[in-house]
C-alpha atoms as a PDB file:
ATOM      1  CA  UNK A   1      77.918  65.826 -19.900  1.00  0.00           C
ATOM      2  CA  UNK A   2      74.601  67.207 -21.497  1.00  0.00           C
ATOM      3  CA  UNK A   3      74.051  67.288 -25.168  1.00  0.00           C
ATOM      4  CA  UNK A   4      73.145  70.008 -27.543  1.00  0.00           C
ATOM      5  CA  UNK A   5      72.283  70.765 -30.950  1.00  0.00           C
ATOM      6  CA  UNK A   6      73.680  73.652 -32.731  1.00  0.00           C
ATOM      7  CA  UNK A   7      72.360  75.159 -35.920  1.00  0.00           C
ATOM      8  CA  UNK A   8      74.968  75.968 -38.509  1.00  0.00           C
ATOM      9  CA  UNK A   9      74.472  79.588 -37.609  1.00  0.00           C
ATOM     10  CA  UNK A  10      74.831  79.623 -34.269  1.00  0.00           C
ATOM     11  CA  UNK A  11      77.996  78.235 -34.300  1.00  0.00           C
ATOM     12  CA  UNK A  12      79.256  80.334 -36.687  1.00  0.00           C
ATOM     13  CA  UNK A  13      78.344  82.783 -34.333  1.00  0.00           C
ATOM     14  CA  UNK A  14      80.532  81.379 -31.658  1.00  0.00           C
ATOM     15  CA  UNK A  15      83.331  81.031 -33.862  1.00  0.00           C
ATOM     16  CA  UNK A  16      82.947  84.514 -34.736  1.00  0.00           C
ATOM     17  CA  UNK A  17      82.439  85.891 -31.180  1.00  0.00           C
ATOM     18  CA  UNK A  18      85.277  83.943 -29.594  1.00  0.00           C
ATOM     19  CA  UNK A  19      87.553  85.144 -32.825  1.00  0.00           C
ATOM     20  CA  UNK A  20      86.923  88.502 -32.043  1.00  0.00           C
ATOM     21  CA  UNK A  21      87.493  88.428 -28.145  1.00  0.00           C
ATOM     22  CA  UNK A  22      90.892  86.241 -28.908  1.00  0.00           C
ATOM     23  CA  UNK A  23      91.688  89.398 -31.500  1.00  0.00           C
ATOM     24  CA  UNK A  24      90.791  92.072 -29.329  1.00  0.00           C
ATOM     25  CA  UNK A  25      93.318  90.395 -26.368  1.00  0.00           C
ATOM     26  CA  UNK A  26      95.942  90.021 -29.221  1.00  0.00           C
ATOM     27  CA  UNK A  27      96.079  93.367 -30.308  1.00  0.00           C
ATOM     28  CA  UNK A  28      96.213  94.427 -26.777  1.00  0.00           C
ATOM     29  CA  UNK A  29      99.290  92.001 -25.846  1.00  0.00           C
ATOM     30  CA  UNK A  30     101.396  91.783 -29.105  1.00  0.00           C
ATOM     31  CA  UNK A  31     100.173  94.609 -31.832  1.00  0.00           C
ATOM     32  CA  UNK A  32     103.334  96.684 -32.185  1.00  0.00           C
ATOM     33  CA  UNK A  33     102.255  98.034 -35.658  1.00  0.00           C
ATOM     34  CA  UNK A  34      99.871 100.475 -34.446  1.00  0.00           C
ATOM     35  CA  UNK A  35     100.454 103.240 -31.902  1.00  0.00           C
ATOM     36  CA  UNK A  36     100.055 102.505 -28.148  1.00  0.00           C
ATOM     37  CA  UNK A  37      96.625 104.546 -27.935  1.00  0.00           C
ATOM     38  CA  UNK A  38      95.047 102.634 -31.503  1.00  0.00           C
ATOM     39  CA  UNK A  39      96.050  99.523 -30.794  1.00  0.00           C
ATOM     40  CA  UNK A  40      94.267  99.771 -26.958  1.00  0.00           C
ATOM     41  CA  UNK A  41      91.430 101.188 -29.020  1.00  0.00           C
ATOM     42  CA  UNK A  42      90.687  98.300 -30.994  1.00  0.00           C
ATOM     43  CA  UNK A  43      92.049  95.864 -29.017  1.00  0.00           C
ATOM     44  CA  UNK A  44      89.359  96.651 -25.993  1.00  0.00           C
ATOM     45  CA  UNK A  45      86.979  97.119 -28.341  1.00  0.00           C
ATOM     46  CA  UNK A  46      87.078  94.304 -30.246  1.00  0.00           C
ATOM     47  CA  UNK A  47      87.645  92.620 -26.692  1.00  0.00           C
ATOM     48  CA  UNK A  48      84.080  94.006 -25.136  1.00  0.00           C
ATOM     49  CA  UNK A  49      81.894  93.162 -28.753  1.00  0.00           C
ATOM     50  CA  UNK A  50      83.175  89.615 -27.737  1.00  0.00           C
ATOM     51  CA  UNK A  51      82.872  89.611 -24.577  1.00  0.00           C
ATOM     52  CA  UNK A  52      78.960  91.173 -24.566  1.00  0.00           C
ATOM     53  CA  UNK A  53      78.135  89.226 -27.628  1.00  0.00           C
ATOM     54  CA  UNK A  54      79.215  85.896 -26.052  1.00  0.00           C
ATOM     55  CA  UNK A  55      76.820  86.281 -23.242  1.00  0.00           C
ATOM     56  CA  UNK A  56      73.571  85.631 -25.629  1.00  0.00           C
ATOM     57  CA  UNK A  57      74.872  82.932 -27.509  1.00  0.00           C
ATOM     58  CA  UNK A  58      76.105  81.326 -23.932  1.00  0.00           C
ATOM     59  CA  UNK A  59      71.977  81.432 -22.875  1.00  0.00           C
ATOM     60  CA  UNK A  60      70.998  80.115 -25.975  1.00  0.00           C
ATOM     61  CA  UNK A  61      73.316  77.487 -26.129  1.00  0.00           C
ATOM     62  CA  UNK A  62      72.812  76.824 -22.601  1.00  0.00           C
ATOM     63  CA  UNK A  63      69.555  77.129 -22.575  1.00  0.00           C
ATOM     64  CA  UNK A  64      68.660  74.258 -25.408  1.00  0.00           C
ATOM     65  CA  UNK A  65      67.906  70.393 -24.929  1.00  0.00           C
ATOM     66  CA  UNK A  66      69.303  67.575 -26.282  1.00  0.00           C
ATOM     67  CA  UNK A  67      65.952  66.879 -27.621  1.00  0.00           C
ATOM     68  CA  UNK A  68      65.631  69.896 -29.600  1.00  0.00           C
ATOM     69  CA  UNK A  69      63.216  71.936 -27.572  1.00  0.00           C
ATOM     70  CA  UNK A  70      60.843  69.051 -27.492  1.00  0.00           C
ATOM     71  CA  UNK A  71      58.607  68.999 -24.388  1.00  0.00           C
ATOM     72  CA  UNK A  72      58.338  65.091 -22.382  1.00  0.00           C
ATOM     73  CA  UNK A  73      55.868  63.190 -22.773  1.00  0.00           C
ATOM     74  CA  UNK A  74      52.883  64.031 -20.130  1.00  0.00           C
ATOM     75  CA  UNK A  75      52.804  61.257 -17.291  1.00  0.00           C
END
């Protein structure tokens, strides 16, 4: 397993993308408050910001070295 560091930021980012991907899925499963066509509204897009906001943070995340960005040592 590879290690990364994560700013404080960015993983409040995370947090904040996967929250609103879990919400949007919620609302479109359980919401009974709201009518049919508002709750599949929100729910999808809520669901989509998530889902397209996720993507970025995945390649940055991804995309980061355990060393911190550090380049090795030239041989």
């Amino acid at each position: 397993m590879r290690e990364r560091r994560l700013t404080l930021p960015e993983i409040g980012l995370i947090g904040g993308t996967r929250a609103m991907l879990g919400a949007g899925l919620a609302l479109l499963l359980l919401g009974d408050r709201l009518t049919r066509q508002q709750r599949r509204a929100v729910g999808w897009t809520l669901f989509i910001v998530g889902a397209i906001s996720t993507a970025p943070l995945a390649a940055i995340v991804l995309g980061k070295s355990s060393d911190g960005g550090r380049l090795p040592p030239n041989v």
